[in-house]
N, C-alpha and C. Protein backbone atom coordinates (compact mmCIF):
# COMPACT_ATOMS: atom_id res chain seq x y z
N UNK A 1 6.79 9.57 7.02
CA UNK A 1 5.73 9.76 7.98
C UNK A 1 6.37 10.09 9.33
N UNK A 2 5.92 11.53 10.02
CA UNK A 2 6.65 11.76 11.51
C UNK A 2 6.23 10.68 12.14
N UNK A 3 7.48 9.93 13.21
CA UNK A 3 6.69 9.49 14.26
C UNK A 3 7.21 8.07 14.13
N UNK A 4 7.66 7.57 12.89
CA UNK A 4 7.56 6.05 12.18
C UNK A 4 6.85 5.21 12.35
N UNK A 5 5.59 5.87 12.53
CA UNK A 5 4.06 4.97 12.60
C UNK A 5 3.61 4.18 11.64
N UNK A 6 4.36 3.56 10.94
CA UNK A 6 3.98 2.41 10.02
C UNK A 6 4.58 1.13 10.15
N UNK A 7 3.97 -0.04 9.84
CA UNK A 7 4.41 -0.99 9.91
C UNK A 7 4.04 -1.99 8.43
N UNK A 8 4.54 -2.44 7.62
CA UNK A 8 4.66 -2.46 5.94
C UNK A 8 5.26 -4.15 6.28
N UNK A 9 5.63 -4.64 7.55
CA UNK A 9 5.93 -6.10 7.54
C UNK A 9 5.38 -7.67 7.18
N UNK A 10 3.52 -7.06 7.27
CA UNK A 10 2.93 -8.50 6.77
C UNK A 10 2.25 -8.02 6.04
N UNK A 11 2.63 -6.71 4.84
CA UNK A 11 2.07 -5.60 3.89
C UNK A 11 2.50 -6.95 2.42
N UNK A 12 1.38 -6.34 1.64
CA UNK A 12 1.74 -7.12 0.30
C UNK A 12 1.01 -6.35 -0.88
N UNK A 13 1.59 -6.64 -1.99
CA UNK A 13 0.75 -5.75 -3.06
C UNK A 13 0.23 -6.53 -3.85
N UNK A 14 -0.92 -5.96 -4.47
CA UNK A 14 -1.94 -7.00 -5.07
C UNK A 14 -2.91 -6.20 -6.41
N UNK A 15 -3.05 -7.01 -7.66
CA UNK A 15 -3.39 -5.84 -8.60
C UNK A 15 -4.96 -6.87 -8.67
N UNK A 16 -5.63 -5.13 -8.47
CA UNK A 16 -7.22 -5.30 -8.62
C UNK A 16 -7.51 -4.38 -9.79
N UNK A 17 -8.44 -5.00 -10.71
CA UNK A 17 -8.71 -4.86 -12.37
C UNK A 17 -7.47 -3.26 -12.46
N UNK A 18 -6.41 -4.08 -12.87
CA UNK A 18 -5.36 -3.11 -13.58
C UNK A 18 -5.01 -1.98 -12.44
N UNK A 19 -5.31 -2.05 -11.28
CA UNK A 19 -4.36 -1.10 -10.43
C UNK A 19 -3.71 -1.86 -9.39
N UNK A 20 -2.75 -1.22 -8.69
CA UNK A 20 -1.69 -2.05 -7.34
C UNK A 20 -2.47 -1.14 -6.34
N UNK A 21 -2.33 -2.26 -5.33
CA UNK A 21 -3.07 -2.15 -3.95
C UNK A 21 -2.03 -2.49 -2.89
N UNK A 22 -1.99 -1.40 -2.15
CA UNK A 22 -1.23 -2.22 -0.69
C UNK A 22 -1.74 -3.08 -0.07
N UNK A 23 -1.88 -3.93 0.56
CA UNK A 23 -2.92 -4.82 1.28
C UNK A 23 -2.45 -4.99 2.71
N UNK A 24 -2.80 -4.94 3.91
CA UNK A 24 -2.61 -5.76 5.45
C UNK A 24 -0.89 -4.80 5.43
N UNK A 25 -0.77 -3.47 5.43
CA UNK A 25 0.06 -2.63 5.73
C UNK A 25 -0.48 -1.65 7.18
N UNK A 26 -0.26 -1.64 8.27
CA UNK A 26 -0.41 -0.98 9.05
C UNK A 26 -0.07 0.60 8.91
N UNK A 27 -0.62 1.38 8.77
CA UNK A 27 -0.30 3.02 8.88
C UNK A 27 -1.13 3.77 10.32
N UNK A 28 -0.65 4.01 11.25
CA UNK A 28 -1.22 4.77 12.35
C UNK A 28 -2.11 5.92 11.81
N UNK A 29 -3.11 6.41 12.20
CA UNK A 29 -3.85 7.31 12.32
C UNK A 29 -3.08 8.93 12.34
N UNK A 30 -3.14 9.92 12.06
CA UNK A 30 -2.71 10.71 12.40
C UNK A 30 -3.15 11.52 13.67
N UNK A 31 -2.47 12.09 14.89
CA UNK A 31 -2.62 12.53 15.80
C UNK A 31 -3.73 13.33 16.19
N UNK A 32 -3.55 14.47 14.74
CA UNK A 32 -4.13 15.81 15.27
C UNK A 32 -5.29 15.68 14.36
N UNK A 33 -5.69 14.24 13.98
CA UNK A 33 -6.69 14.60 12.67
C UNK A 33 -8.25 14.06 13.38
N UNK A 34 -8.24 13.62 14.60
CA UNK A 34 -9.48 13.75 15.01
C UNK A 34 -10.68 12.55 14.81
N UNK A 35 -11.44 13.14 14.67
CA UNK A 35 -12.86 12.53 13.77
C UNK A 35 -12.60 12.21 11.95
N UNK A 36 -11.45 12.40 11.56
CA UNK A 36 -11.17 12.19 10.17
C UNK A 36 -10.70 11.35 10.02
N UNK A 37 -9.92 10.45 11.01
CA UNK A 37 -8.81 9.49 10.97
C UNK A 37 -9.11 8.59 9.84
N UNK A 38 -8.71 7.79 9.68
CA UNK A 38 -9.00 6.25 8.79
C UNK A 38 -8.41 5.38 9.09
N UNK A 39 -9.20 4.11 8.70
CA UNK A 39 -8.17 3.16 9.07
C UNK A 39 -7.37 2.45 9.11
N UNK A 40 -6.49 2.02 10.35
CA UNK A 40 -5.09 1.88 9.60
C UNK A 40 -4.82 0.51 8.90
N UNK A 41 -5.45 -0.37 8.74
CA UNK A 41 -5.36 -1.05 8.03
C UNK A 41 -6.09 -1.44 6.71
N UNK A 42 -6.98 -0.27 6.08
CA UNK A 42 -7.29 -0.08 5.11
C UNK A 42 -6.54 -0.33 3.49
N UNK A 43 -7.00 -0.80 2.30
CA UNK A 43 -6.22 -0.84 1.34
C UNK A 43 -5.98 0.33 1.22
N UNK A 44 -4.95 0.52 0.37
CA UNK A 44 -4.55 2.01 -0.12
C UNK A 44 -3.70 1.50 -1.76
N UNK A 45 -4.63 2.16 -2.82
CA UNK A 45 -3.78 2.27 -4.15
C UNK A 45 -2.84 2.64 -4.39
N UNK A 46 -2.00 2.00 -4.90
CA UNK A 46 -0.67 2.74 -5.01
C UNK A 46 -0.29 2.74 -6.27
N UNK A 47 0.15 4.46 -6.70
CA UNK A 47 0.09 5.53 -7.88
C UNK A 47 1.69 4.69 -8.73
N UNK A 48 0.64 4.39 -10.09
CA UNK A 48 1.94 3.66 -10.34
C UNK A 48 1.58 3.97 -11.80
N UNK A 49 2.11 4.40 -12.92
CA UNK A 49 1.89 4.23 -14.44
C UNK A 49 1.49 2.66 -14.62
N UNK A 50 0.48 2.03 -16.00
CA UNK A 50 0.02 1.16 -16.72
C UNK A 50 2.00 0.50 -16.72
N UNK A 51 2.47 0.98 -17.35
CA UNK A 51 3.68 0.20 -17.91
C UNK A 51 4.60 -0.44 -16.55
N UNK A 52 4.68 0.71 -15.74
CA UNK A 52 4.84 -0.29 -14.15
C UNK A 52 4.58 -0.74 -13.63
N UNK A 53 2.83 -1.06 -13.31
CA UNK A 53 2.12 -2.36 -13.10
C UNK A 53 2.50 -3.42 -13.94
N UNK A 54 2.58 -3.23 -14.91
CA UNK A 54 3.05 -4.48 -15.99
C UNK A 54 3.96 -4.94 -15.87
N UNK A 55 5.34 -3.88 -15.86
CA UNK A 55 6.66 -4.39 -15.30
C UNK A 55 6.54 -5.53 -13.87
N UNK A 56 6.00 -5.24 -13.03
CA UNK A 56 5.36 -5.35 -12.01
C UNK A 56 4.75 -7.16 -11.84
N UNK A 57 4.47 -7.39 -12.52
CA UNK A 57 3.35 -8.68 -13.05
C UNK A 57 4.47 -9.39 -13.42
N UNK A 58 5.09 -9.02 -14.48
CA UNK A 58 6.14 -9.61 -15.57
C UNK A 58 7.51 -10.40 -14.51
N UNK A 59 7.54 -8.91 -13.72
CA UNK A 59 8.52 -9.58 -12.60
C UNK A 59 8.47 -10.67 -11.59
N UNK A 60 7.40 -10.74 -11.54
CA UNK A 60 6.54 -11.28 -9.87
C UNK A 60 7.13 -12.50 -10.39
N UNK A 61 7.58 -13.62 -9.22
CA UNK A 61 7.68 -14.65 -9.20
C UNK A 61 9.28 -14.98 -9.52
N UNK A 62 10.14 -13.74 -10.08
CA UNK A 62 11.50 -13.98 -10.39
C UNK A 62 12.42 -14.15 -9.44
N UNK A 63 12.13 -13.84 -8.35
CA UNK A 63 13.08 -13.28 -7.21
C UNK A 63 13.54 -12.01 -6.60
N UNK A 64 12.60 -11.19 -7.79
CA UNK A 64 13.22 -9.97 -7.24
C UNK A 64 12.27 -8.63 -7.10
């Protein structure tokens, strides 16, 4: 992202019925986008195959 307008520090991921969600990730608005913006602290899905959510789950809680 130009600019390094994100902030991903009190960001966490979270699976809602079988997909990953970013959650409480800050992303700035884009500049030139106006009346389209969104907001920046909105969830946002994050594009992941069935078998990597799973990996995902399986891992949680290991340490790593």
């Amino acid at each position: 992202m130009p600019g390094g307008k994100a902030n991903l520090k009190d960001g966490y991921a979270r699976i809602k019925d079988g997909e990953l969600f970013l959650i409480n990730a800050h992303i700035s608005p884009y500049d030139y986008a106006h009346q389209f913006n969104h907001d920046p602290l909105r969830q946002r899905k994050l594009l992941l195959h069935k078998s990597e959510i799973k990996n995902f789950t399986e891992n949680k809680g290991k340490g790593g």
